[in-house]
N, C-alpha and C. Protein backbone atom coordinates (compact mmCIF):
# COMPACT_ATOMS: atom_id res chain seq x y z
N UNK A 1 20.46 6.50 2.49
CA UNK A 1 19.26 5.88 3.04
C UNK A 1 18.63 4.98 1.98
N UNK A 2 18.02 4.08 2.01
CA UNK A 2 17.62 2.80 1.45
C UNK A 2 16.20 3.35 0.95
N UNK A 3 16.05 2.88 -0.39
CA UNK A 3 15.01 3.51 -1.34
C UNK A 3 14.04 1.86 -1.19
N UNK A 4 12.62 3.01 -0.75
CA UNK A 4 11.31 1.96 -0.12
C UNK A 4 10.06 2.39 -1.71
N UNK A 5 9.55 0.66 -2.07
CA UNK A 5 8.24 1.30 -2.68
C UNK A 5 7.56 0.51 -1.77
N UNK A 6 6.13 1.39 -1.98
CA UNK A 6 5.04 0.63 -1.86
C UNK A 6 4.06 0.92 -1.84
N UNK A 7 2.92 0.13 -2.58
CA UNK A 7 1.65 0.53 -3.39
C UNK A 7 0.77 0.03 -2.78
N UNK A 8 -0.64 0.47 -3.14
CA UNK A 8 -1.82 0.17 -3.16
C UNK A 8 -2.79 0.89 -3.26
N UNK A 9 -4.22 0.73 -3.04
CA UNK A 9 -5.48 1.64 -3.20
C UNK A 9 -5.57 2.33 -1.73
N UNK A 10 -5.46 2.00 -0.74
CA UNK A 10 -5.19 2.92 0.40
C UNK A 10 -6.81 3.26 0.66
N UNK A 11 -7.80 2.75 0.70
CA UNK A 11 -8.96 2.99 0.85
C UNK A 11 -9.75 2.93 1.64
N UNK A 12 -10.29 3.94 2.54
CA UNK A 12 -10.59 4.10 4.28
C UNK A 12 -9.11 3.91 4.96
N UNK A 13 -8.49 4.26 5.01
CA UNK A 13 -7.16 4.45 5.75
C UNK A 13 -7.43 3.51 7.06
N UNK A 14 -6.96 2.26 7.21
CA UNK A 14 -7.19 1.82 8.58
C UNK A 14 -5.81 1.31 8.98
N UNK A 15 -6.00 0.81 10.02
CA UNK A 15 -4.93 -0.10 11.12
C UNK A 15 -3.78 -0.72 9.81
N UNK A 16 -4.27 -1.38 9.48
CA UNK A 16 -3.26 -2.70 8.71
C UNK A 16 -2.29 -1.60 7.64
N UNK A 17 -3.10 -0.09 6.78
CA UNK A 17 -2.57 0.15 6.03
C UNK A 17 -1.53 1.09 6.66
N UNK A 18 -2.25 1.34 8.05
CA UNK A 18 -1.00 2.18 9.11
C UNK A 18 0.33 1.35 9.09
N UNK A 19 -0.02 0.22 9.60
CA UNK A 19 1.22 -0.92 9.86
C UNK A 19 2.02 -1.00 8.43
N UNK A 20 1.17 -1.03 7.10
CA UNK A 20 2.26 -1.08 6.64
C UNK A 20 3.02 0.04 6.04
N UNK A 21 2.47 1.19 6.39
CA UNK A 21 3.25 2.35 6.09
C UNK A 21 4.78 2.55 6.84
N UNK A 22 4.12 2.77 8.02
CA UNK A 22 4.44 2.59 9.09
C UNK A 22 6.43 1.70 8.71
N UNK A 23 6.13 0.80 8.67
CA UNK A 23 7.55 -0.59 8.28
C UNK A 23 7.96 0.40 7.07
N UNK A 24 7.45 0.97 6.25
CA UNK A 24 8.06 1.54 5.08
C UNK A 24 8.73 2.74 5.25
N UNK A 25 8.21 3.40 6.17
CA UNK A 25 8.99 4.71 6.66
C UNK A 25 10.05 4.17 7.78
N UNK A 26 9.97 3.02 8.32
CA UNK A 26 11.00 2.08 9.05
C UNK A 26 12.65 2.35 8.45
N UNK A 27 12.28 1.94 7.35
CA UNK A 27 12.94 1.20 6.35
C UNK A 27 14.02 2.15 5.49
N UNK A 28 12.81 3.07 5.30
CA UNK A 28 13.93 4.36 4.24
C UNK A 28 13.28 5.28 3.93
N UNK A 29 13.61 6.09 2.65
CA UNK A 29 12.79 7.17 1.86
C UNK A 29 11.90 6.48 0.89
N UNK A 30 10.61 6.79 1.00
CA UNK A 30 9.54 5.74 0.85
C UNK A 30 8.81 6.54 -0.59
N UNK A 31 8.77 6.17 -1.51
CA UNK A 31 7.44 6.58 -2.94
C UNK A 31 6.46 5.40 -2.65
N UNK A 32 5.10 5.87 -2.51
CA UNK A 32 3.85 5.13 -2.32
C UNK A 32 3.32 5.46 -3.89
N UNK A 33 2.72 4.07 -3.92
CA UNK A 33 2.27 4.21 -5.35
C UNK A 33 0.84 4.27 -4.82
N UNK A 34 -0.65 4.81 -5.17
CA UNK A 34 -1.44 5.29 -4.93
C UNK A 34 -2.41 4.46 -6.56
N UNK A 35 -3.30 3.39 -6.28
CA UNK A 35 -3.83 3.14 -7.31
C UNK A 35 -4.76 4.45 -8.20
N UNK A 36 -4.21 4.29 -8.89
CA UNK A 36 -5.59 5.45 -10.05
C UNK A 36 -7.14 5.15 -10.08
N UNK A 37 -8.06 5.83 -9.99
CA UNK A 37 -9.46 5.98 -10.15
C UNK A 37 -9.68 4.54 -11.44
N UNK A 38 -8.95 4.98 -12.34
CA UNK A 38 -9.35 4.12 -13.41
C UNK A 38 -9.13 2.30 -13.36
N UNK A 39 -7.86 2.13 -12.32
CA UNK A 39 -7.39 0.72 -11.80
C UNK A 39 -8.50 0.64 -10.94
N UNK A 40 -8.88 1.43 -9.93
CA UNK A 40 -9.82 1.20 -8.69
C UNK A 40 -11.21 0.77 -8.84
N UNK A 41 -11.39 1.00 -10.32
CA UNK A 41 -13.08 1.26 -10.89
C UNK A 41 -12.77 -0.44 -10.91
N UNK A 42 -12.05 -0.94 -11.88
CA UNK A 42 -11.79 -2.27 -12.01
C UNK A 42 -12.02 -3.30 -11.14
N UNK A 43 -11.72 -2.76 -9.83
CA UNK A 43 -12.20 -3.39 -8.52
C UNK A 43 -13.25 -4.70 -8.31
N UNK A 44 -14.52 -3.95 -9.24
CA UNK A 44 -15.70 -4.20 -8.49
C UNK A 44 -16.43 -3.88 -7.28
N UNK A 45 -16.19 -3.17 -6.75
CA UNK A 45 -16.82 -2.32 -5.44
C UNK A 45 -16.38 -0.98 -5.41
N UNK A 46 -17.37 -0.50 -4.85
CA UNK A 46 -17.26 1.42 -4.27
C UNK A 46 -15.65 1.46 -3.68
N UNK A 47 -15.29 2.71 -4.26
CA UNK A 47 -13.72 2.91 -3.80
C UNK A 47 -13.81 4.50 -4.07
N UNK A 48 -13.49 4.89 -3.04
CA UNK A 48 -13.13 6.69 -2.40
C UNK A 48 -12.04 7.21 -3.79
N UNK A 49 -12.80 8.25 -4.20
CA UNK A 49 -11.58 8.81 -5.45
C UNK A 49 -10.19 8.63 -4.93
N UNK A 50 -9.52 8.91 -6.48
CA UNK A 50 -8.17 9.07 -5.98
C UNK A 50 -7.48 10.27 -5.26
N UNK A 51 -8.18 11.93 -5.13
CA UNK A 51 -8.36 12.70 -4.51
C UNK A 51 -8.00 12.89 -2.64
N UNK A 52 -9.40 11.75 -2.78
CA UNK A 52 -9.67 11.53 -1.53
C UNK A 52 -8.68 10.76 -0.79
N UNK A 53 -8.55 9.52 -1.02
CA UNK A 53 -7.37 8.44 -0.79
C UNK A 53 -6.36 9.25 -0.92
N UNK A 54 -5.52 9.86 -1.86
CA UNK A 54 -4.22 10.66 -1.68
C UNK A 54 -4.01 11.59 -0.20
N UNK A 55 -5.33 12.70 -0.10
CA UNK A 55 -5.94 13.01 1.42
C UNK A 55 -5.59 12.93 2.31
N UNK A 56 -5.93 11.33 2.71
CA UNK A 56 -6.22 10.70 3.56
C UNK A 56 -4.65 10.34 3.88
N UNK A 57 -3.63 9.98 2.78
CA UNK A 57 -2.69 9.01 3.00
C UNK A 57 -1.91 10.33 3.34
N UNK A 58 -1.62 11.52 2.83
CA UNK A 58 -1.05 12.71 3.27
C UNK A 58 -0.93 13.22 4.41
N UNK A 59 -2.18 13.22 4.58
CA UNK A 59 -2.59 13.33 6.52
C UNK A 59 -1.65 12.59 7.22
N UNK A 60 -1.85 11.29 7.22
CA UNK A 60 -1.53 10.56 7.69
C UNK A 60 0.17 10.38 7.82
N UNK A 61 0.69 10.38 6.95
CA UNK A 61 1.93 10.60 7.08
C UNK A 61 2.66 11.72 7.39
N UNK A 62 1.96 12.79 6.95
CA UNK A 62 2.33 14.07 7.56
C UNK A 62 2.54 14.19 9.15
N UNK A 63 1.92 13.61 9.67
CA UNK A 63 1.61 13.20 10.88
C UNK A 63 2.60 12.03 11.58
N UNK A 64 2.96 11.53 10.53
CA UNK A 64 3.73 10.40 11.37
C UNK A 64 5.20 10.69 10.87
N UNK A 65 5.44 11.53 9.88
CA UNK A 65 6.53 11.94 10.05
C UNK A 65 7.16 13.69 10.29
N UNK A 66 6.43 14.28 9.83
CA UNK A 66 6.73 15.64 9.92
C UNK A 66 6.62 16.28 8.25
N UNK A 67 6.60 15.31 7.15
CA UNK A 67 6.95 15.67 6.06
C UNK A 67 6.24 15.05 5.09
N UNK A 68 5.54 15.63 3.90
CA UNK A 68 5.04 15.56 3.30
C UNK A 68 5.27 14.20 1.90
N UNK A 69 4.45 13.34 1.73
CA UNK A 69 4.94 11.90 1.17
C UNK A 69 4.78 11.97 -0.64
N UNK A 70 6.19 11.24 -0.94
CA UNK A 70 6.13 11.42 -2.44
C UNK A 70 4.98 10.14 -3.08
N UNK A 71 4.18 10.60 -3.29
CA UNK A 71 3.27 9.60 -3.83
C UNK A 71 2.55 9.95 -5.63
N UNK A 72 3.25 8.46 -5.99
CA UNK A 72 2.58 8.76 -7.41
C UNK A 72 1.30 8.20 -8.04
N UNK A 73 0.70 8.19 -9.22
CA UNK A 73 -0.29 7.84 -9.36
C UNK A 73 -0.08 5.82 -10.08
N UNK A 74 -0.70 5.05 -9.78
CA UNK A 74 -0.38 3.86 -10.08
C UNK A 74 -1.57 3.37 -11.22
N UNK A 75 -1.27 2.98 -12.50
CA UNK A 75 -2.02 2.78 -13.74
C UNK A 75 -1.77 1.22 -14.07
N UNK A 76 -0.62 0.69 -13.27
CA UNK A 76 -0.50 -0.93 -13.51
C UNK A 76 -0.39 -1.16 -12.37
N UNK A 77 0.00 -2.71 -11.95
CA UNK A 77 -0.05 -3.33 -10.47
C UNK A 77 1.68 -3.04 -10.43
N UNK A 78 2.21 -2.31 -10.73
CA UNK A 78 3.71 -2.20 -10.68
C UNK A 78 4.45 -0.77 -10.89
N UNK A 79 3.74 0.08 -11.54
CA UNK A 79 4.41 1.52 -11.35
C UNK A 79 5.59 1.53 -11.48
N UNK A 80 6.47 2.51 -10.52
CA UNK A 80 8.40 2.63 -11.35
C UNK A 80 8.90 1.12 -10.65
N UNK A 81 8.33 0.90 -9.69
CA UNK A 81 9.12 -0.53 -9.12
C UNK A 81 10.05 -1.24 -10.11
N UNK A 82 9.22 -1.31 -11.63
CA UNK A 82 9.95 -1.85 -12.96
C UNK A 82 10.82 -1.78 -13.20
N UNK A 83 11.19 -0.25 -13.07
CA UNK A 83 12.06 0.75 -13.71
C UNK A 83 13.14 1.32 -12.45
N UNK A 84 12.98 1.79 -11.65
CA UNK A 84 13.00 2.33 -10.93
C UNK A 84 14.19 1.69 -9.57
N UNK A 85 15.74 1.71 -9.26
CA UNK A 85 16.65 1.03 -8.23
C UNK A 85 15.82 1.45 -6.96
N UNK A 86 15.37 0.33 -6.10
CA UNK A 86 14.34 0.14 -4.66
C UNK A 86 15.18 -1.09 -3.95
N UNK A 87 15.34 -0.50 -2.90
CA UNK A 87 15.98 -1.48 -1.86
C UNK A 87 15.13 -2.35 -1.27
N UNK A 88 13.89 -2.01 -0.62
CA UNK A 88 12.66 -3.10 -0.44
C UNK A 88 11.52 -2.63 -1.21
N UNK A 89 10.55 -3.00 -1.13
CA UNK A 89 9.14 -3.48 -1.28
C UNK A 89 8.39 -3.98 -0.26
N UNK A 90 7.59 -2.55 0.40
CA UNK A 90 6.83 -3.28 1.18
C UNK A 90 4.60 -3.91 1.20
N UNK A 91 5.21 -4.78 1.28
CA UNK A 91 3.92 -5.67 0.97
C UNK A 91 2.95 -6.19 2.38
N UNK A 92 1.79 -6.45 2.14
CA UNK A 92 0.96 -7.23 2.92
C UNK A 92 0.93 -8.75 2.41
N UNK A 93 0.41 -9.63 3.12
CA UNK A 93 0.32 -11.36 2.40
C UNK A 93 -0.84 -10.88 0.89
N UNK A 94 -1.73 -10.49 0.62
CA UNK A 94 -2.54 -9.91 -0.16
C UNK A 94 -1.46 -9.60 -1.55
N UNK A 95 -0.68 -8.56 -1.41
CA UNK A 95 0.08 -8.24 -2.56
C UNK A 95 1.30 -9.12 -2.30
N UNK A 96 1.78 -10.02 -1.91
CA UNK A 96 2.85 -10.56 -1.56
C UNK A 96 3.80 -11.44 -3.43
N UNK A 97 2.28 -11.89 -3.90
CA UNK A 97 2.80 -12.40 -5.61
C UNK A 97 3.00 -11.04 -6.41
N UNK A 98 2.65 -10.14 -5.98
CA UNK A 98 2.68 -9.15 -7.19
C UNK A 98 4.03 -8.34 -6.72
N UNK A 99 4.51 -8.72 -5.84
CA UNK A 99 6.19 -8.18 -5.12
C UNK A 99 6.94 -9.15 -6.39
N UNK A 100 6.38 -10.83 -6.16
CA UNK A 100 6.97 -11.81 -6.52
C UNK A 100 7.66 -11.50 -8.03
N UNK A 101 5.87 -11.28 -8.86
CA UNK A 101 5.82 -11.02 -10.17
C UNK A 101 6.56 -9.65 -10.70
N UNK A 102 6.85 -8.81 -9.69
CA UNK A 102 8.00 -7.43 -9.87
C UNK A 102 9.22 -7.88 -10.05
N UNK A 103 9.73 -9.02 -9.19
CA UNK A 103 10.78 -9.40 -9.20
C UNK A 103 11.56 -9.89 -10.84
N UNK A 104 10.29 -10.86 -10.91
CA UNK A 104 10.94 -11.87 -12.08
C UNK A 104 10.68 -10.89 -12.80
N UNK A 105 10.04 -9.51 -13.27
CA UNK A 105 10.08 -9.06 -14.53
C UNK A 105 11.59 -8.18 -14.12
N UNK A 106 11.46 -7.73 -13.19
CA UNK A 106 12.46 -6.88 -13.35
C UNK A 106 14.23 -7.62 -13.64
N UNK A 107 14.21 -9.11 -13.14
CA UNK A 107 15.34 -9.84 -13.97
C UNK A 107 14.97 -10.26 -14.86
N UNK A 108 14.14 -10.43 -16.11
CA UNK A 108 13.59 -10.31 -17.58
C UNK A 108 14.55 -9.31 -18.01
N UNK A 109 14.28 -7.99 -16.76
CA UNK A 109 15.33 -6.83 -17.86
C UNK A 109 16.46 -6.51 -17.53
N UNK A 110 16.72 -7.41 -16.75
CA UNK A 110 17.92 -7.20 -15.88
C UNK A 110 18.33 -6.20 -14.94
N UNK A 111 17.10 -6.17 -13.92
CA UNK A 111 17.55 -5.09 -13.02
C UNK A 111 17.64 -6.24 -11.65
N UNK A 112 18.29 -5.59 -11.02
CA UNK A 112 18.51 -6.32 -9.16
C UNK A 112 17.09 -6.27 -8.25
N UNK A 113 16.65 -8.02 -8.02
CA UNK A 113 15.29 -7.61 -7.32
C UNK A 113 15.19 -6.57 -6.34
N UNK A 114 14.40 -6.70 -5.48
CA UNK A 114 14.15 -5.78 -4.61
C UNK A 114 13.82 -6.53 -3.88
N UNK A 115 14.49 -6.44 -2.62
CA UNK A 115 13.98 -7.02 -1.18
C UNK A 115 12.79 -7.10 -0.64
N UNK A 116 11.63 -8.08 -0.14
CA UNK A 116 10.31 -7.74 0.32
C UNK A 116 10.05 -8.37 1.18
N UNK A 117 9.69 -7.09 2.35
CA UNK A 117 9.25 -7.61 3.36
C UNK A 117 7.89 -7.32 3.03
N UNK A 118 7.42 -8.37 3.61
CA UNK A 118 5.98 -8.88 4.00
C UNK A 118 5.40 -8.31 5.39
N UNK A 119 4.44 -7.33 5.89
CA UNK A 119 4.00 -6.95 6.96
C UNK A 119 2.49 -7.68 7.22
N UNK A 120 2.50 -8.68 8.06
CA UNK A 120 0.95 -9.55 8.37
C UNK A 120 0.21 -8.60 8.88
N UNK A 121 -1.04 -9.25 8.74
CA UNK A 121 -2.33 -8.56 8.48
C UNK A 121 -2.67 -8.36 9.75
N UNK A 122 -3.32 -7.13 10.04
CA UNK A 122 -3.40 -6.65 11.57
C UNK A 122 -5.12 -7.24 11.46
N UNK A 123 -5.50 -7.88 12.73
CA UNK A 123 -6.70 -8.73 12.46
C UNK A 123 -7.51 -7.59 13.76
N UNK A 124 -9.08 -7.51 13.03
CA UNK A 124 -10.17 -6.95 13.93
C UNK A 124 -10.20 -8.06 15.39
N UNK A 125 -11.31 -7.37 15.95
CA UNK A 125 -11.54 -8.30 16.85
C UNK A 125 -12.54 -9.49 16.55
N UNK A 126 -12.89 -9.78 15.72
CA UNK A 126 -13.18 -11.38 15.27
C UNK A 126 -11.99 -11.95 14.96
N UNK A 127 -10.61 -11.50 14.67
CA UNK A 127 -9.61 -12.21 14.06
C UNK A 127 -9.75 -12.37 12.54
N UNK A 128 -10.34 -11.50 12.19
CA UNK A 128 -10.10 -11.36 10.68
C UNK A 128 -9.31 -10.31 9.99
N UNK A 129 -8.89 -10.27 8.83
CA UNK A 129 -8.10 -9.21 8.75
C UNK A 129 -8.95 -8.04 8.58
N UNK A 130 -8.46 -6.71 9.30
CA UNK A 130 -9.12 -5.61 9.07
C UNK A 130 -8.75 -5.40 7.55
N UNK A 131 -9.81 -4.81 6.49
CA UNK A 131 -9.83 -4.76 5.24
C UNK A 131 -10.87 -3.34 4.67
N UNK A 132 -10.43 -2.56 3.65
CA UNK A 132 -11.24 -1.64 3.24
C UNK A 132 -12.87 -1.70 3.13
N UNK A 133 -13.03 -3.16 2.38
CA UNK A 133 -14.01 -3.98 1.98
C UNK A 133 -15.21 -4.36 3.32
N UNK A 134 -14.21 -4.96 4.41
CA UNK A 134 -15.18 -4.66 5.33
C UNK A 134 -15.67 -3.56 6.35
N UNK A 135 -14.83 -2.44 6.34
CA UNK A 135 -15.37 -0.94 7.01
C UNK A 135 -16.25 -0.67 5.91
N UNK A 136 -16.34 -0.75 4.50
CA UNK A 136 -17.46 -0.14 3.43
C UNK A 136 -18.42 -1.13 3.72
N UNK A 137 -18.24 -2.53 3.86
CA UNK A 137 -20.17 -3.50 4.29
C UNK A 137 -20.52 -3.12 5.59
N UNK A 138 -19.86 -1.94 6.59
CA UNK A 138 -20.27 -1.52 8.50
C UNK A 138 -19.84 -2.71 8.81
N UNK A 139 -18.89 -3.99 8.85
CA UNK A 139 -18.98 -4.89 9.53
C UNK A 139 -17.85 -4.21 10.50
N UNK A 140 -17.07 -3.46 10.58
CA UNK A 140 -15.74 -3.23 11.33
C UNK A 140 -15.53 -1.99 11.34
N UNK A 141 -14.88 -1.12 11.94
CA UNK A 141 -14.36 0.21 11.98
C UNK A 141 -12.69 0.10 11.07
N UNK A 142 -12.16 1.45 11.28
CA UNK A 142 -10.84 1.62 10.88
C UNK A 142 -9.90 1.00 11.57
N UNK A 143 -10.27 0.53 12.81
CA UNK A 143 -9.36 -0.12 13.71
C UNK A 143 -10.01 -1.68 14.77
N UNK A 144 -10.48 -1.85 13.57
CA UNK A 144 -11.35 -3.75 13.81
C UNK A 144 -12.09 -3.64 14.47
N UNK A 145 -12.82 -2.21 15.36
CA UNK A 145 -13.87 -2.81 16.10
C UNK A 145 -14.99 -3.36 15.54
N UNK A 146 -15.71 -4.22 15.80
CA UNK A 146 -16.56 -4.57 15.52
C UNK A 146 -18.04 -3.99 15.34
N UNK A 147 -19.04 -3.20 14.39
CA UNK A 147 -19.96 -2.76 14.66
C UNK A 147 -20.91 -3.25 14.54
């Protein structure tokens, strides 16, 4: 079976981060990289511990598959992806350069890129993308409604 990464802060669990789980468990045996408290602070805005977010993303997959998800803690924008033989990479348009920038380092050291699919942004009902950022300002729910 075909070895899947894919990362991020995972924060309010909504629609778009379903979708792209979702394509990653499509795909193969999936390691989610899970940003760290200390990357997340960096942010600039309120972001749900890493506790919580792990939680949330557990649930969630537990649920959508039957089985419990290997998820590690992420301290750079790249985690084992570096290091690590991955058949894809799954990305949103958002992280889509930092797939890019995995690539070229990882032929720097001579490893075989990694395939990346790109999963588009599941849009609220204004047609914007549903985003963590806007369920934390009340403009949207977990699943674009509008509030």
């Amino acid at each position: 079976m075909a070895s899947v990464a894919i990362g991020g802060t995972f924060d309010v669990l909504h629609d778009g981060h379903k979708a792209l789980l979702k394509k990653a468990y499509i795909l193969g045996d999936v390691i989610i990289g899970l940003v760290s408290d200390e990357m997340a602070r960096k942010k600039g805005h309120v972001v749900n511990t890493y506790h919580s977010r792990k939680k949330s993303v557990t649930r969630y997959i537990k649920a959508l598959t039957g089985a419990d998800p290997l998820i590690v803690a992420l301290n750079d924008p790249y985690g084992p992806a570096l290091e690590q033989a991955f058949d894809y990479i799954v990305v949103s348009p958002d992280t889509l350069p930092t797939a890019k920038e995995i690539n070229a380092l990882r032929s720097q050291r001579g490893l075989v890129p990694i395939k990346i699919t790109c999963v588009n942004f599941v849009l609220a009902q204004d047609g914007k993308p549903i985003s963590s950022t806007r369920i934390h300002n009340g403009e949207i729910d977990a699943h674009g409604v509008l509030l």
